[in-house]
PDB file of N, CA and C in Angstrom:
ATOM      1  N   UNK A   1       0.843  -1.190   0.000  1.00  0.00           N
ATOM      2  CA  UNK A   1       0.000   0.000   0.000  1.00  0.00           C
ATOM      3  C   UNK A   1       0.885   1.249   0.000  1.00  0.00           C
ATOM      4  N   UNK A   2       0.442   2.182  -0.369  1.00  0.00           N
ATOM      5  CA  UNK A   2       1.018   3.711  -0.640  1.00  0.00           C
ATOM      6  C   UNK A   2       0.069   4.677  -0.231  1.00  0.00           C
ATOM      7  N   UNK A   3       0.579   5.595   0.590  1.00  0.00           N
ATOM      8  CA  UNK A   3      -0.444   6.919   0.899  1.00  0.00           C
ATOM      9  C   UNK A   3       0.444   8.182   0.427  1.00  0.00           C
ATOM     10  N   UNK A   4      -0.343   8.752  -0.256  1.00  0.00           N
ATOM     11  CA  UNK A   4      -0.003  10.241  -0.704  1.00  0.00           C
ATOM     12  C   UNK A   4      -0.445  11.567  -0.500  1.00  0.00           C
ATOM     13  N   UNK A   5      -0.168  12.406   0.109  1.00  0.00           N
ATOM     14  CA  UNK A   5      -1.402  13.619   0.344  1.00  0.00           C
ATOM     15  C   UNK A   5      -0.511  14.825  -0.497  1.00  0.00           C
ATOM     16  N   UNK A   6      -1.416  15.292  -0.767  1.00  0.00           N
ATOM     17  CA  UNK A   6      -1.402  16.920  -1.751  1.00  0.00           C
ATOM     18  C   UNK A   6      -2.555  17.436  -1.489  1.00  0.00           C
ATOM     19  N   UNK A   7      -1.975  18.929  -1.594  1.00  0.00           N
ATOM     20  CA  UNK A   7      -2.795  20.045  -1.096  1.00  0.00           C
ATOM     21  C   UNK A   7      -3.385  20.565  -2.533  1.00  0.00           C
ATOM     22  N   UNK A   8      -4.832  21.221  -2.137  1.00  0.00           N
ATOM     23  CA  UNK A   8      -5.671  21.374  -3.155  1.00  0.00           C
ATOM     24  C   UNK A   8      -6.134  22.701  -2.254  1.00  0.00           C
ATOM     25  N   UNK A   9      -5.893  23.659  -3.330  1.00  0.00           N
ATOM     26  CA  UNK A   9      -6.628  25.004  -3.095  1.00  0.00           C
ATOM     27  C   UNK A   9      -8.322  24.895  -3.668  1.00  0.00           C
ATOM     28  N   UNK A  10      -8.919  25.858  -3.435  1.00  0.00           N
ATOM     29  CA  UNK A  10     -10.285  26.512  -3.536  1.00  0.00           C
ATOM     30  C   UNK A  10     -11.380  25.493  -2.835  1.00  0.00           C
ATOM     31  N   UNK A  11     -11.128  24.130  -2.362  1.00  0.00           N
ATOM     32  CA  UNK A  11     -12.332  23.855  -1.681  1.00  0.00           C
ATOM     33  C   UNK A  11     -12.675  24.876  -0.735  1.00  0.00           C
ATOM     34  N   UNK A  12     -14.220  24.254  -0.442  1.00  0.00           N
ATOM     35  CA  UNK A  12     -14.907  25.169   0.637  1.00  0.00           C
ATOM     36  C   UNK A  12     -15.776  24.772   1.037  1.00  0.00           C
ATOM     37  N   UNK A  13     -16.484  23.440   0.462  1.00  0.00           N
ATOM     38  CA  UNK A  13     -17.797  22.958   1.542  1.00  0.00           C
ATOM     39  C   UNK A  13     -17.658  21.426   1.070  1.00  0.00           C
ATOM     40  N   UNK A  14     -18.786  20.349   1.380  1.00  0.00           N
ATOM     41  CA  UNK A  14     -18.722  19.327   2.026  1.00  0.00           C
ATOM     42  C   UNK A  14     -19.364  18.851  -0.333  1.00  0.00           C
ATOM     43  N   UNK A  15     -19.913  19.804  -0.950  1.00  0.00           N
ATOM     44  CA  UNK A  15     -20.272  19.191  -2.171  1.00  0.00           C
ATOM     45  C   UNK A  15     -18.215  19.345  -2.512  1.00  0.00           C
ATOM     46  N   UNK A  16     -17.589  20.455  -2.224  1.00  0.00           N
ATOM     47  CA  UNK A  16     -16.199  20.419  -3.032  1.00  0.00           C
ATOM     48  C   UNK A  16     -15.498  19.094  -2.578  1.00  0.00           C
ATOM     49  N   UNK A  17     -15.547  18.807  -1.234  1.00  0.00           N
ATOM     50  CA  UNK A  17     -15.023  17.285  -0.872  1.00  0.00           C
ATOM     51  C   UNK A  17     -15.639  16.030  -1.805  1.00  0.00           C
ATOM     52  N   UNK A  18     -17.250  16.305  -1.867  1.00  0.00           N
ATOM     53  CA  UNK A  18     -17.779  15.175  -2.506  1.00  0.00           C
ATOM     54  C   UNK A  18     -17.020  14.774  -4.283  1.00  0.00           C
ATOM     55  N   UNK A  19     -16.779  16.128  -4.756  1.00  0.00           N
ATOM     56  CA  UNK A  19     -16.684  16.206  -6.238  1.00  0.00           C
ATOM     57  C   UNK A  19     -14.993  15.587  -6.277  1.00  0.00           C
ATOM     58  N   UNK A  20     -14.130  15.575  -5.435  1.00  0.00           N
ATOM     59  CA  UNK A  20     -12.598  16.051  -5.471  1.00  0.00           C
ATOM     60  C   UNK A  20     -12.387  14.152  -5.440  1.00  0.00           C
ATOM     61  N   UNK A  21     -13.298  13.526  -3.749  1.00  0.00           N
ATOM     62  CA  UNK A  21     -13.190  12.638  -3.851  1.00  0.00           C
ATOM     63  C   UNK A  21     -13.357  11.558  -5.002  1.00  0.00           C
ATOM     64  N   UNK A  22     -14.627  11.839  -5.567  1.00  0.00           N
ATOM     65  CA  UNK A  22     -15.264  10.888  -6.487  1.00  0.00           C
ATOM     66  C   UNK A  22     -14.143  10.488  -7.741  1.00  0.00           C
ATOM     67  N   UNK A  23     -13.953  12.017  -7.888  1.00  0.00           N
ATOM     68  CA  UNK A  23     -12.684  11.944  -9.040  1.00  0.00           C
ATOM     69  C   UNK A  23     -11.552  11.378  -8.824  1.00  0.00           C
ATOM     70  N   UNK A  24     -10.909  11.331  -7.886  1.00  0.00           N
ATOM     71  CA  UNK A  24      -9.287  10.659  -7.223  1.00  0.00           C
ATOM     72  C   UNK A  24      -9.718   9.293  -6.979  1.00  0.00           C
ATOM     73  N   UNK A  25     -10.951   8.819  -6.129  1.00  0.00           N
ATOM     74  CA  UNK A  25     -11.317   7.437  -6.298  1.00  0.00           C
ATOM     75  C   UNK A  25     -11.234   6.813  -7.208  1.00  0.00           C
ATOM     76  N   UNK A  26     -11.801   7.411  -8.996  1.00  0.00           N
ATOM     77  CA  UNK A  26     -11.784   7.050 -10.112  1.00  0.00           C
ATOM     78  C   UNK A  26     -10.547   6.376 -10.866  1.00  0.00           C
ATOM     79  N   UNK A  27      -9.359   6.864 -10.082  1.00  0.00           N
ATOM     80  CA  UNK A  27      -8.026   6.539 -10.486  1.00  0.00           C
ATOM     81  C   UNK A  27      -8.038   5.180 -10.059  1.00  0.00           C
ATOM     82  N   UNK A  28      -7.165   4.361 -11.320  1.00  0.00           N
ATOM     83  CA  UNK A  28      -7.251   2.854 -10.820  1.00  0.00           C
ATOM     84  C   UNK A  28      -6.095   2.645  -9.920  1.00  0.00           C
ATOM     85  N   UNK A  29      -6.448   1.718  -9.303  1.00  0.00           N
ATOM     86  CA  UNK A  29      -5.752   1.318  -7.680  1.00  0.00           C
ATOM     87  C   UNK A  29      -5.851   2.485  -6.591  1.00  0.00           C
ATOM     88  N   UNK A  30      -6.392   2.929  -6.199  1.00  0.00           N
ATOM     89  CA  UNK A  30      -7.134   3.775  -5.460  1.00  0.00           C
ATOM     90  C   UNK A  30      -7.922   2.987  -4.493  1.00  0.00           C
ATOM     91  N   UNK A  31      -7.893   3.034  -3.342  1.00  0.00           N
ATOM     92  CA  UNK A  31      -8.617   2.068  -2.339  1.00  0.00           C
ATOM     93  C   UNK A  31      -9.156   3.309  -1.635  1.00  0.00           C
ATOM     94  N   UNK A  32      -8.363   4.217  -1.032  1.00  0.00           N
ATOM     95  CA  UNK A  32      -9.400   5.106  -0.273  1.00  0.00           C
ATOM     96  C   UNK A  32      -8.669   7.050  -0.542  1.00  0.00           C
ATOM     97  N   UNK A  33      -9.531   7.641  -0.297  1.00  0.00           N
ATOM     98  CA  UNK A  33      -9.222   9.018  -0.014  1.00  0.00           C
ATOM     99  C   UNK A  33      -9.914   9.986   1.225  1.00  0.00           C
ATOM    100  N   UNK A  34      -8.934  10.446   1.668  1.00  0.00           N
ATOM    101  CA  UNK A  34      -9.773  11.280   2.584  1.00  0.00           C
ATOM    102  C   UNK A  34      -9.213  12.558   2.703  1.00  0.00           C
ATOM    103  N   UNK A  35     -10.154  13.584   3.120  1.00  0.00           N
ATOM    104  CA  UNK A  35      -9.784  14.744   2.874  1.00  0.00           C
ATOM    105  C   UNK A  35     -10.012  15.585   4.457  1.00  0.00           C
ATOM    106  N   UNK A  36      -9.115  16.688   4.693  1.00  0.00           N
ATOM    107  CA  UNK A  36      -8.918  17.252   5.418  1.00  0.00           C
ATOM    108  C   UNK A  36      -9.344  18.752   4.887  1.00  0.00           C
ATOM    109  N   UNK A  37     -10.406  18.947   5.520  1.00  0.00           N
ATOM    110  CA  UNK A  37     -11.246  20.719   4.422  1.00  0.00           C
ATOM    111  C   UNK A  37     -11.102  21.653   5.566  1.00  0.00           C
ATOM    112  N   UNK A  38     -10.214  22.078   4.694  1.00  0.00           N
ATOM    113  CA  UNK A  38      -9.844  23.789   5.046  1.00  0.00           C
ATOM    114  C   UNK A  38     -10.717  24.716   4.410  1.00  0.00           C
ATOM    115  N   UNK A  39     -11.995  25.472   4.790  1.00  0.00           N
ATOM    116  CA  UNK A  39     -12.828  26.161   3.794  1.00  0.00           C
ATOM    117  C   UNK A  39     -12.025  27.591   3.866  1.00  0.00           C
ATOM    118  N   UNK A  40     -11.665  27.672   2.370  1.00  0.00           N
ATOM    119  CA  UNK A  40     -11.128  28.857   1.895  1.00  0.00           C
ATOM    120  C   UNK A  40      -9.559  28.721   1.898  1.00  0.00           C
ATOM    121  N   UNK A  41      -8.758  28.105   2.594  1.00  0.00           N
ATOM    122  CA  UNK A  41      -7.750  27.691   2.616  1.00  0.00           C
ATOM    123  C   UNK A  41      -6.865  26.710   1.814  1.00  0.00           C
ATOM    124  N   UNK A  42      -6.233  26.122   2.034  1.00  0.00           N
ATOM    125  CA  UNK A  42      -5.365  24.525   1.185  1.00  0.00           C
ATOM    126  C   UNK A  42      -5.582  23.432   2.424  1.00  0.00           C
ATOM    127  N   UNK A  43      -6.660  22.813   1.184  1.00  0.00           N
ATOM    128  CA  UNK A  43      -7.085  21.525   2.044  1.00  0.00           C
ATOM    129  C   UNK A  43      -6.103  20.624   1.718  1.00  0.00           C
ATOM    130  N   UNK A  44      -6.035  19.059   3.051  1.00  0.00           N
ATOM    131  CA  UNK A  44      -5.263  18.176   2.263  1.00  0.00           C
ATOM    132  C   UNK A  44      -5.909  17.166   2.448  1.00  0.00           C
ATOM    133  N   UNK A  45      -5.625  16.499   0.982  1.00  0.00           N
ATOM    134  CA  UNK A  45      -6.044  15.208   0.362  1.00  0.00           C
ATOM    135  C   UNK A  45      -5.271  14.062   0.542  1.00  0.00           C
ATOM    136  N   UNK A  46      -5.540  13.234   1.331  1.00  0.00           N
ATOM    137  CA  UNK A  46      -4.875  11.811   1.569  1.00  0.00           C
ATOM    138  C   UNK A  46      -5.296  11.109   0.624  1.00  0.00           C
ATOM    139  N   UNK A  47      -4.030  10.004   0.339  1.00  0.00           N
ATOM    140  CA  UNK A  47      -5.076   8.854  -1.070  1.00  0.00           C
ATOM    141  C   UNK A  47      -4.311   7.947  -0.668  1.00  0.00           C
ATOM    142  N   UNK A  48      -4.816   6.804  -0.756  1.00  0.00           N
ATOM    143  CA  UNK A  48      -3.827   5.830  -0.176  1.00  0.00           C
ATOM    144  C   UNK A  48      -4.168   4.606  -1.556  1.00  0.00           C
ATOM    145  N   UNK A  49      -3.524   3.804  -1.881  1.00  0.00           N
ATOM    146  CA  UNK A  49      -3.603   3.133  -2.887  1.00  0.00           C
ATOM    147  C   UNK A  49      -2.657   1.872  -3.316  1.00  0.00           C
ATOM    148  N   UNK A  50      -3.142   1.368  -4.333  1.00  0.00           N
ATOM    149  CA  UNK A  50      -1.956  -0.251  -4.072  1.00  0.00           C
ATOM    150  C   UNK A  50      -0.743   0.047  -4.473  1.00  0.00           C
ATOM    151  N   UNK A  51      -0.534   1.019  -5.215  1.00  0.00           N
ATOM    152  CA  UNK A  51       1.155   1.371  -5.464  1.00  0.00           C
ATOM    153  C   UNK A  51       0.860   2.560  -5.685  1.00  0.00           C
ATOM    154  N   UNK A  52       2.443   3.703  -5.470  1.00  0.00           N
ATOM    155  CA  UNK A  52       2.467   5.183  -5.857  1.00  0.00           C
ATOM    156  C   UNK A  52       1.316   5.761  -7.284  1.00  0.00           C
ATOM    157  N   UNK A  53       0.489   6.866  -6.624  1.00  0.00           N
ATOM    158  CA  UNK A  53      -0.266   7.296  -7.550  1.00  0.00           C
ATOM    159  C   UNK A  53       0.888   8.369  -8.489  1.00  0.00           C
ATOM    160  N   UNK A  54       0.974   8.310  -9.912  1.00  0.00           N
ATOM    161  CA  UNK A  54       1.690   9.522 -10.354  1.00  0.00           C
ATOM    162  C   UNK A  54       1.228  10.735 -10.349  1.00  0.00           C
ATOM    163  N   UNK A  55       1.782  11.933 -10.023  1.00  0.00           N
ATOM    164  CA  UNK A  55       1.211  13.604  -9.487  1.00  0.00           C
ATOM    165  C   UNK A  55       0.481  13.723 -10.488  1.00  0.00           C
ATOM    166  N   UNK A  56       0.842  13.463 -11.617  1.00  0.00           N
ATOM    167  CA  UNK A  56       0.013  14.379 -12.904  1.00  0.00           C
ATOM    168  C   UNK A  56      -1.023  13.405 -13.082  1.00  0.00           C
ATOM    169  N   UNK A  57      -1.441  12.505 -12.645  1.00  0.00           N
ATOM    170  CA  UNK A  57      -2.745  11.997 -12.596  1.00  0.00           C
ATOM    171  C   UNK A  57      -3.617  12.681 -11.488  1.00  0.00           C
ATOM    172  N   UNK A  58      -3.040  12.606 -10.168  1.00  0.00           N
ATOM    173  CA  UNK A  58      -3.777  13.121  -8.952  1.00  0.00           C
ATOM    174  C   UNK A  58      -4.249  14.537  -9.479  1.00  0.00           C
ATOM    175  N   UNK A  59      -2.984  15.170 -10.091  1.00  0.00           N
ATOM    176  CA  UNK A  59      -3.551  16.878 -10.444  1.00  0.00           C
ATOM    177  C   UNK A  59      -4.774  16.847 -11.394  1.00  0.00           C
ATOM    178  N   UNK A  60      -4.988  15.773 -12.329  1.00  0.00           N
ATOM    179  CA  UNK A  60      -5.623  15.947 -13.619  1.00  0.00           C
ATOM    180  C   UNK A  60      -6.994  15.781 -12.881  1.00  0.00           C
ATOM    181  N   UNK A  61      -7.025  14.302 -11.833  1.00  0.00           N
ATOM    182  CA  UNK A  61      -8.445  14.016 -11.175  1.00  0.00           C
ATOM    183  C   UNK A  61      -8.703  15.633 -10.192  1.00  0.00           C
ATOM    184  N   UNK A  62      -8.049  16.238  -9.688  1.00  0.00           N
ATOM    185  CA  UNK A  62      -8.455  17.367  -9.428  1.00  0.00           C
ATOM    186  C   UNK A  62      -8.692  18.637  -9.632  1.00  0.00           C
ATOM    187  N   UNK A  63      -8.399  18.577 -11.056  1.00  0.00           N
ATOM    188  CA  UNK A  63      -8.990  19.731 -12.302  1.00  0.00           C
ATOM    189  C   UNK A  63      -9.877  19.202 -12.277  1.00  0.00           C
ATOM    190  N   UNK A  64      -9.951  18.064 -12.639  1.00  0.00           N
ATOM    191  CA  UNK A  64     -11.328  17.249 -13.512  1.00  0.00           C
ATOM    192  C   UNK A  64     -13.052  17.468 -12.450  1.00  0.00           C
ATOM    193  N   UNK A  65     -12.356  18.021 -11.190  1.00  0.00           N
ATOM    194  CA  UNK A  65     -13.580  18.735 -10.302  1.00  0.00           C
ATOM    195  C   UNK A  65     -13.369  19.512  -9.876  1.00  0.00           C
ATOM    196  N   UNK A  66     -12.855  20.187 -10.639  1.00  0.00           N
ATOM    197  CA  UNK A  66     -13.043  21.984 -10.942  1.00  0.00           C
ATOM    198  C   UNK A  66     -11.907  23.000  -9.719  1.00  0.00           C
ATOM    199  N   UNK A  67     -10.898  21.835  -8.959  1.00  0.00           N
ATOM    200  CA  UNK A  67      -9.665  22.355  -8.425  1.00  0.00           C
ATOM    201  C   UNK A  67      -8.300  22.405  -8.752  1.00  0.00           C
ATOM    202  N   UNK A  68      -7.231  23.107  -7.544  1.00  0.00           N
ATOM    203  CA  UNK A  68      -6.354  22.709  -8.058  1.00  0.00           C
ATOM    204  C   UNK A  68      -5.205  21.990  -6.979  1.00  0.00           C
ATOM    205  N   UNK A  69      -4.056  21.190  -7.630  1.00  0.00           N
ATOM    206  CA  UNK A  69      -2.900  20.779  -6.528  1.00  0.00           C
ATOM    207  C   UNK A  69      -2.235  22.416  -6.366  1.00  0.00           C
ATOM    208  N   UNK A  70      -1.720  22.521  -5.013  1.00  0.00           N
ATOM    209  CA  UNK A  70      -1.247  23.651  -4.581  1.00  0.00           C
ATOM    210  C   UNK A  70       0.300  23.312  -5.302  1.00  0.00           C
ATOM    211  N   UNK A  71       1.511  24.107  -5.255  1.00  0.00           N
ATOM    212  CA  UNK A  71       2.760  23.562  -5.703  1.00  0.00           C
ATOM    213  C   UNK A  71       3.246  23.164  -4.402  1.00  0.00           C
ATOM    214  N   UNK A  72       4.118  22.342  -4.258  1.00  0.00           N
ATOM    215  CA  UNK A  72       5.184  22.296  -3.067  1.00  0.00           C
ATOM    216  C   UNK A  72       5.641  23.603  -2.676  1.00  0.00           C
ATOM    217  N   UNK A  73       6.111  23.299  -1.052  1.00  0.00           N
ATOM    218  CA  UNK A  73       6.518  24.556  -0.960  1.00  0.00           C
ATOM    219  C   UNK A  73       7.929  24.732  -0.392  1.00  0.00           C
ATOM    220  N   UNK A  74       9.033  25.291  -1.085  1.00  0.00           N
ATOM    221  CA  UNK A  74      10.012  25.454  -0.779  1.00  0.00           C
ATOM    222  C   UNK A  74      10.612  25.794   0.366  1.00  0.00           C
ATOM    223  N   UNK A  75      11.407  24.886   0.665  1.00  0.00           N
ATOM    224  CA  UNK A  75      12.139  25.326   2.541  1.00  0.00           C
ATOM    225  C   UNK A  75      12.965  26.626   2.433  1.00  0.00           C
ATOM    226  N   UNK A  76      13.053  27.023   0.995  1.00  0.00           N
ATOM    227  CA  UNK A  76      14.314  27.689   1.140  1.00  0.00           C
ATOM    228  C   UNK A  76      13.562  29.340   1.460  1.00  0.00           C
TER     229      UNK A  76
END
């Protein structure tokens, strides 16, 4: 198993969790997601799954409901 979390700007209520999840579930090998909602803030998205999900899939399932992955954020 593999868990991954990335941050997703513009959620804000319990339909933006519903839409974010459905879509990241959709990814194959995907067993669960859960989300941590920050309304108005950068929520984070846990996904846990049978092997590493690749970013540019996770980002695409979270365009694909109308958000976005935040970038990493530099220590420096």
């Amino acid at each position: 198993m593999s868990t991954q979390t990335v941050d997703v700007q513009g959620m804000t209520c319990g339909h933006c969790v519903k839409a974010v999840t459905e879509e990241v579930s959709a990814i194959p090998g995907v067993t669960d997601v859960a989300v941590d909602l920050v309304a108005g803030g950068t929520s984070k998205v846990t996904i846990t799954a049978t092997e590493p999900i690749a970013d540019d899939a996770i980002a695409a399932a979270v365009a694909e409901a109308g958000y976005t992955v935040a970038p990493p954020r530099s220590l420096l």
